[in-house]
N, C-alpha and C. Protein backbone atom coordinates (compact mmCIF):
# COMPACT_ATOMS: atom_id res chain seq x y z
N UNK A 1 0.82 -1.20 0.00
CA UNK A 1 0.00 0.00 0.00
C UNK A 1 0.87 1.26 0.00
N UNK A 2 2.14 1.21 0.50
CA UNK A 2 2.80 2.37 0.86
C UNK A 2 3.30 3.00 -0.88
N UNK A 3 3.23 2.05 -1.76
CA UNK A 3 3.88 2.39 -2.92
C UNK A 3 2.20 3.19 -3.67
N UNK A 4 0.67 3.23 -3.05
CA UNK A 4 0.74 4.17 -3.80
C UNK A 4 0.65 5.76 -3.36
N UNK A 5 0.50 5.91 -4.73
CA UNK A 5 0.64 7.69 -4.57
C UNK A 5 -1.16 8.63 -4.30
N UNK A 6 -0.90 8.99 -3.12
CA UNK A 6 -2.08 9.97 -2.89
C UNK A 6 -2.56 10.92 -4.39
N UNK A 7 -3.70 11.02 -4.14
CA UNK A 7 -4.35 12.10 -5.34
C UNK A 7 -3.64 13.84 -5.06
N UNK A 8 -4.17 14.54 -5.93
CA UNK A 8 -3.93 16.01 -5.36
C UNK A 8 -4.54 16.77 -3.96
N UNK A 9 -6.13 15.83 -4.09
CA UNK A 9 -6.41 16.00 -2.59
C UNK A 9 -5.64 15.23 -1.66
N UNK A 10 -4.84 14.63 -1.68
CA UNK A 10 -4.35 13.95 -0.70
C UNK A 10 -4.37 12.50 -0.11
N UNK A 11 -5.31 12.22 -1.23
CA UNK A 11 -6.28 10.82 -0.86
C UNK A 11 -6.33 10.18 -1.91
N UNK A 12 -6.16 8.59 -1.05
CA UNK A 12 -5.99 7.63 -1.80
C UNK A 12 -7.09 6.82 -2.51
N UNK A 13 -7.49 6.72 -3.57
CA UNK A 13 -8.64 6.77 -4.60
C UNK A 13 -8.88 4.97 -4.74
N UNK A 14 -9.85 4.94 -4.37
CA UNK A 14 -10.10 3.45 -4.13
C UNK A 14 -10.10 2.75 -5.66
N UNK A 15 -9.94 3.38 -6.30
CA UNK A 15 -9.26 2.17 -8.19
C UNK A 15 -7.90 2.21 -8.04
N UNK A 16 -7.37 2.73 -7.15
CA UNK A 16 -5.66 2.63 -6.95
C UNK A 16 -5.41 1.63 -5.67
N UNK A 17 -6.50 1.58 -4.97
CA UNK A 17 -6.43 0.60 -4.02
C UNK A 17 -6.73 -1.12 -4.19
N UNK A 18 -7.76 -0.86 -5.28
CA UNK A 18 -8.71 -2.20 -5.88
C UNK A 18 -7.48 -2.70 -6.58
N UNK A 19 -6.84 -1.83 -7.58
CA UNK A 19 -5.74 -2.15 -8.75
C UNK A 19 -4.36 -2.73 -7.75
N UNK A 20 -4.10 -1.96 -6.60
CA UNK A 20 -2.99 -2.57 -6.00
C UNK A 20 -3.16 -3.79 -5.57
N UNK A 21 -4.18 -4.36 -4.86
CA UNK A 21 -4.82 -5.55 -4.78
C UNK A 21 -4.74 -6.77 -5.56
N UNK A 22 -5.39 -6.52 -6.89
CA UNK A 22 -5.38 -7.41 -8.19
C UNK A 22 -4.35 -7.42 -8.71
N UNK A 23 -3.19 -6.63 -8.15
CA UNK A 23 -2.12 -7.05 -8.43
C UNK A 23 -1.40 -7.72 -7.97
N UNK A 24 -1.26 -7.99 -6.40
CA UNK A 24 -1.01 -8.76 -5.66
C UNK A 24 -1.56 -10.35 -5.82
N UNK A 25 -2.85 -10.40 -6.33
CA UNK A 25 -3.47 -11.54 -6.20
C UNK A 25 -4.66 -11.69 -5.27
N UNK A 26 -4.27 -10.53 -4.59
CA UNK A 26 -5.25 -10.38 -3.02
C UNK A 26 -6.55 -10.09 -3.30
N UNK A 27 -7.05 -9.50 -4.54
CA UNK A 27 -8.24 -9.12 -4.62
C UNK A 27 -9.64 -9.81 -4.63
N UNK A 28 -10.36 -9.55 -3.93
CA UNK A 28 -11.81 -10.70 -3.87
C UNK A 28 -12.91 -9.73 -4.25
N UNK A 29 -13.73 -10.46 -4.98
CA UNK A 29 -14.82 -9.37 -5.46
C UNK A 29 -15.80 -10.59 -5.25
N UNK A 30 -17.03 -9.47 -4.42
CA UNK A 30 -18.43 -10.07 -4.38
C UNK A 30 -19.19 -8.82 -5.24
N UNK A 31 -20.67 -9.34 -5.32
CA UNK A 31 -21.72 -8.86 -6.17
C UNK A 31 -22.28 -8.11 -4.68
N UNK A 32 -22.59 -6.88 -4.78
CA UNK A 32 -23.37 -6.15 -3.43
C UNK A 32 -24.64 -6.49 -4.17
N UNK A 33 -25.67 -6.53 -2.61
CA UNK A 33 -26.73 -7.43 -2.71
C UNK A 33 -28.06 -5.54 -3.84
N UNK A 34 -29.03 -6.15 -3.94
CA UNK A 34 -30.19 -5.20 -4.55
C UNK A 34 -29.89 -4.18 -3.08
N UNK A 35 -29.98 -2.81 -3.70
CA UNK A 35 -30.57 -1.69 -2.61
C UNK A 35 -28.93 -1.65 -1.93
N UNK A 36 -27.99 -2.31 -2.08
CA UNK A 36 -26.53 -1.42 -1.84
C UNK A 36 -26.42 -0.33 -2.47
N UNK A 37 -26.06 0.82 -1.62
CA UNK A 37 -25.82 2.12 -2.38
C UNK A 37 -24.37 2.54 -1.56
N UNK A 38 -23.31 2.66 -2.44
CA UNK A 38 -21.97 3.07 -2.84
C UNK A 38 -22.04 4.84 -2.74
N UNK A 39 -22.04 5.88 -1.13
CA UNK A 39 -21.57 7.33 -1.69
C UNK A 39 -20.72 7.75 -0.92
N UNK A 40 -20.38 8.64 -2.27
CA UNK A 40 -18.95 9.70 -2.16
C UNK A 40 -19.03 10.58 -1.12
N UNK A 41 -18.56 10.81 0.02
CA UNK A 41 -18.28 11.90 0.82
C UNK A 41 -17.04 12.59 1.16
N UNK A 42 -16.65 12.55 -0.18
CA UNK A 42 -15.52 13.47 -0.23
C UNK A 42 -15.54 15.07 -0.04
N UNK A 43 -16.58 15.63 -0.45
CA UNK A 43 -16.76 16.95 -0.34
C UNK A 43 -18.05 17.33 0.13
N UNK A 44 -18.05 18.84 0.67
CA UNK A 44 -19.21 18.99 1.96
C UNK A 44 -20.60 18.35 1.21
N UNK A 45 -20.68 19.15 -0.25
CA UNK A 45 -21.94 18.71 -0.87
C UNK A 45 -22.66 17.08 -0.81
N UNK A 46 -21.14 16.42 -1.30
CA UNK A 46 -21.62 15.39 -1.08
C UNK A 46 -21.80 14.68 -0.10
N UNK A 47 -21.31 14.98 1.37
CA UNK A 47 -21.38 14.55 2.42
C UNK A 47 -23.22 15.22 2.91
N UNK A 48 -23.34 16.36 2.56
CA UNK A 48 -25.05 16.39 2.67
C UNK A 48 -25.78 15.39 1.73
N UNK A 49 -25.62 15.57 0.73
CA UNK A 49 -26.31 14.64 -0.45
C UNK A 49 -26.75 13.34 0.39
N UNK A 50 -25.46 13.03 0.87
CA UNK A 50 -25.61 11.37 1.65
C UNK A 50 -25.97 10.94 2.86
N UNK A 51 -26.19 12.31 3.39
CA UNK A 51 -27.17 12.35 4.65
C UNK A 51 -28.45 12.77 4.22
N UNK A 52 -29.03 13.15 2.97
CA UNK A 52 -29.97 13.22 2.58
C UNK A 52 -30.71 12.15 2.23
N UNK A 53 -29.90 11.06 1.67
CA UNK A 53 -30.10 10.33 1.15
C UNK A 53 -30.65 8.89 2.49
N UNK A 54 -29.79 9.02 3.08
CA UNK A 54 -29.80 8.34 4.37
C UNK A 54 -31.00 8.47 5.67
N UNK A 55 -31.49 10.08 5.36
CA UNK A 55 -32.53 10.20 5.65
C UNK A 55 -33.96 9.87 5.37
N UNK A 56 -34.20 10.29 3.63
CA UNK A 56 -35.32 9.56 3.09
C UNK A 56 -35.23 8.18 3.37
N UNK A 57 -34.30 7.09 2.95
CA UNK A 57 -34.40 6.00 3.31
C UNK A 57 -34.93 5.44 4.80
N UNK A 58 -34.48 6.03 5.71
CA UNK A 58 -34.67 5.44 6.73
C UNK A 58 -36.29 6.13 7.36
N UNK A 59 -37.05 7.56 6.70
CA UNK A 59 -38.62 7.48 6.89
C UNK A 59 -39.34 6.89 6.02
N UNK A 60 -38.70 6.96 4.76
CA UNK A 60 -39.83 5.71 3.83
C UNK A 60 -39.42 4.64 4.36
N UNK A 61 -38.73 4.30 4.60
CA UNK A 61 -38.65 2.51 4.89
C UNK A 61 -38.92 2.27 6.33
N UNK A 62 -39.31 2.88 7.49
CA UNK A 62 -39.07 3.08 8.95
C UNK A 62 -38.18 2.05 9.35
N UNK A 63 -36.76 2.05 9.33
CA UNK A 63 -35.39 1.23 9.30
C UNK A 63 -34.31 2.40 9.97
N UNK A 64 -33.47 2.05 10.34
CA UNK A 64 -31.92 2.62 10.54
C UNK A 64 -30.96 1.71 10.04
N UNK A 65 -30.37 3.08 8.68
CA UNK A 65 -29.56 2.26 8.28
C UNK A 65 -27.84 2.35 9.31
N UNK A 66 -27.10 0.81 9.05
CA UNK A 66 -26.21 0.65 10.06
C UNK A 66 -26.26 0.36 11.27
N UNK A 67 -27.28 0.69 11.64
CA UNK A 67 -27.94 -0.13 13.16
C UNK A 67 -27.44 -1.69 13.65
N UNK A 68 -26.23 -1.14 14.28
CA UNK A 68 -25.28 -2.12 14.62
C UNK A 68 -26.31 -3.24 16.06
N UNK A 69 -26.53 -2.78 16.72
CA UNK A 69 -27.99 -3.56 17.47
C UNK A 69 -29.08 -4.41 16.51
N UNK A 70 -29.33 -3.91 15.59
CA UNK A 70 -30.15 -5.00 14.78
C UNK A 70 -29.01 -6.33 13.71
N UNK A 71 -27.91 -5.16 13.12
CA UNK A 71 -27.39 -6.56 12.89
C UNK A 71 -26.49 -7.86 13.53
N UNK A 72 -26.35 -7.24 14.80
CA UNK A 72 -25.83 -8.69 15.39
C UNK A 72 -26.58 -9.24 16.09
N UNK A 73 -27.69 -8.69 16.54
CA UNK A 73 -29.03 -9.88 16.58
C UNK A 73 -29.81 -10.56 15.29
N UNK A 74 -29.69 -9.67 14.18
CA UNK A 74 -29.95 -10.60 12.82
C UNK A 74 -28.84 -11.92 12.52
N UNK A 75 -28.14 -11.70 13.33
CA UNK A 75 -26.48 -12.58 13.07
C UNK A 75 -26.84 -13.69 14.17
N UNK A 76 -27.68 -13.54 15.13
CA UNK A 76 -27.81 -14.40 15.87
C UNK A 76 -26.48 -14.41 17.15
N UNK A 77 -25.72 -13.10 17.33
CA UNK A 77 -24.82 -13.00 18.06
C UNK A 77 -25.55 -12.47 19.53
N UNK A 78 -26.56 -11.85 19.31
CA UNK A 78 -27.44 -11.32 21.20
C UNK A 78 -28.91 -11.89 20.67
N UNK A 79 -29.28 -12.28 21.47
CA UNK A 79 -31.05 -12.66 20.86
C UNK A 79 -31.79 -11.64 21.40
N UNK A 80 -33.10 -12.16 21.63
CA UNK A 80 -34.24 -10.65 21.68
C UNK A 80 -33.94 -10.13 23.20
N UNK A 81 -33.57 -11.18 24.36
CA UNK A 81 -33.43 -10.30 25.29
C UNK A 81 -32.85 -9.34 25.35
N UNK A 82 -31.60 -9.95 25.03
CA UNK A 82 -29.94 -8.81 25.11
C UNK A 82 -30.55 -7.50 24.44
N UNK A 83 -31.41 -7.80 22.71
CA UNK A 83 -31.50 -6.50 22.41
C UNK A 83 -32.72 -5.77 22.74
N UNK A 84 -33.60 -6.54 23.49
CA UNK A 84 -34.34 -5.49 24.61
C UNK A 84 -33.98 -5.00 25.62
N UNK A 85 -32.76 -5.12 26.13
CA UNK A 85 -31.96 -4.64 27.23
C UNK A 85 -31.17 -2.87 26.09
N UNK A 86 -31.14 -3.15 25.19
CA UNK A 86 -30.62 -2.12 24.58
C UNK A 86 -31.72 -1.38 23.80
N UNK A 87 -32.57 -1.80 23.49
CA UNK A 87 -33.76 -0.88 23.57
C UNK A 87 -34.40 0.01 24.77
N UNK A 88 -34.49 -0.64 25.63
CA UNK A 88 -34.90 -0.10 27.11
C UNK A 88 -33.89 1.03 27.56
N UNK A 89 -32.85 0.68 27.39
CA UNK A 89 -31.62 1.70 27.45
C UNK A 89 -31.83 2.92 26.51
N UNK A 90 -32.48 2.82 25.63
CA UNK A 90 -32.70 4.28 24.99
C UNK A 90 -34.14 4.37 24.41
N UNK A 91 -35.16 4.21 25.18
CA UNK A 91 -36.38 3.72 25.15
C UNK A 91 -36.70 5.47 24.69
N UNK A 92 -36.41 6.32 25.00
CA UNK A 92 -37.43 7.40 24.97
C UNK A 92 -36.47 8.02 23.68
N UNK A 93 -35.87 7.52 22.70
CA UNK A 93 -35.26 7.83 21.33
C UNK A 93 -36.00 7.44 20.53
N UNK A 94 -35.91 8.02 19.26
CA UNK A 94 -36.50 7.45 18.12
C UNK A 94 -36.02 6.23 17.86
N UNK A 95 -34.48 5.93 18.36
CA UNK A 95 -33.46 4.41 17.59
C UNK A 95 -34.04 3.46 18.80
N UNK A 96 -34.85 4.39 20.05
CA UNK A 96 -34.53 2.89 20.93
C UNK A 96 -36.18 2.03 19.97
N UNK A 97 -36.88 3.14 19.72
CA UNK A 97 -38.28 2.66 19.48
C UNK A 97 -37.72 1.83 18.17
N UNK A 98 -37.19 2.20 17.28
CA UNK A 98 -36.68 0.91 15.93
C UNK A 98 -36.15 0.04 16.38
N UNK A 99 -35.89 0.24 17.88
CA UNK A 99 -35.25 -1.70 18.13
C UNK A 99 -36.28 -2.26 18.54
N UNK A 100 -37.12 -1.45 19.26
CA UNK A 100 -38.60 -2.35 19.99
C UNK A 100 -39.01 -2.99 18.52
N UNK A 101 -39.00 -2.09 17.52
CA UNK A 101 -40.07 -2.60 16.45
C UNK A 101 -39.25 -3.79 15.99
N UNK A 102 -38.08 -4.25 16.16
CA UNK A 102 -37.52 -5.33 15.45
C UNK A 102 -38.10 -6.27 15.95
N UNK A 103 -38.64 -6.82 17.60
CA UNK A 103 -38.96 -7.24 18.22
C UNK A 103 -39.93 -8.18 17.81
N UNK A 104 -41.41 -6.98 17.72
CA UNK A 104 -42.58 -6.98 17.55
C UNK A 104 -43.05 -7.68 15.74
């Protein structure tokens, strides 16, 4: 990694990272599943864009996306108690009420 070269911003551009990879041999590629979305937050705009984006999703869909509490009980790593113990813990939030609803 140290051999490559940063961009003009300073930053290292993930087709220079993918390419160092596949060169090595190291590279593994999966298919991201339907409804993966890939954004740029390199610059302020786009760092709103993608909190914009992150927003509609999560009131049309009533979900949190990244909701590290739902996926390691989807993983089967805490079951419903554990993550009603972490719902209850932030019961009077909007995120504790999306864990109750995983529940239910």
């Amino acid at each position: 990694m140290k051999a490559i070269k940063p961009s003009a911003r300073g930053e290292l551009q993930i087709t220079a990272v993918s390419d160092h990879y596949l060169r090595a041999g190291t590279l593994s590629v999966t298919v991201l599943e339907r409804g993966t979305a890939c954004l740029d937050t390199g610059t302020f705009r786009s760092l709103q864009d993608a909190g914009e984006f992150v927003r509609v999703i999560e009131d049309r869909q009533g979900t949190k996306i990244g909701c590290i509490e739902e996926i390691v009980w989807r993983n089967g790593w805490i079951d419903d108690a554990q993550l009603l113990v972490h719902a209850e813990a932030l019961a009077k939030s909007r995120y504790g009420g999306c864990l109750h609803g995983l529940i239910r």
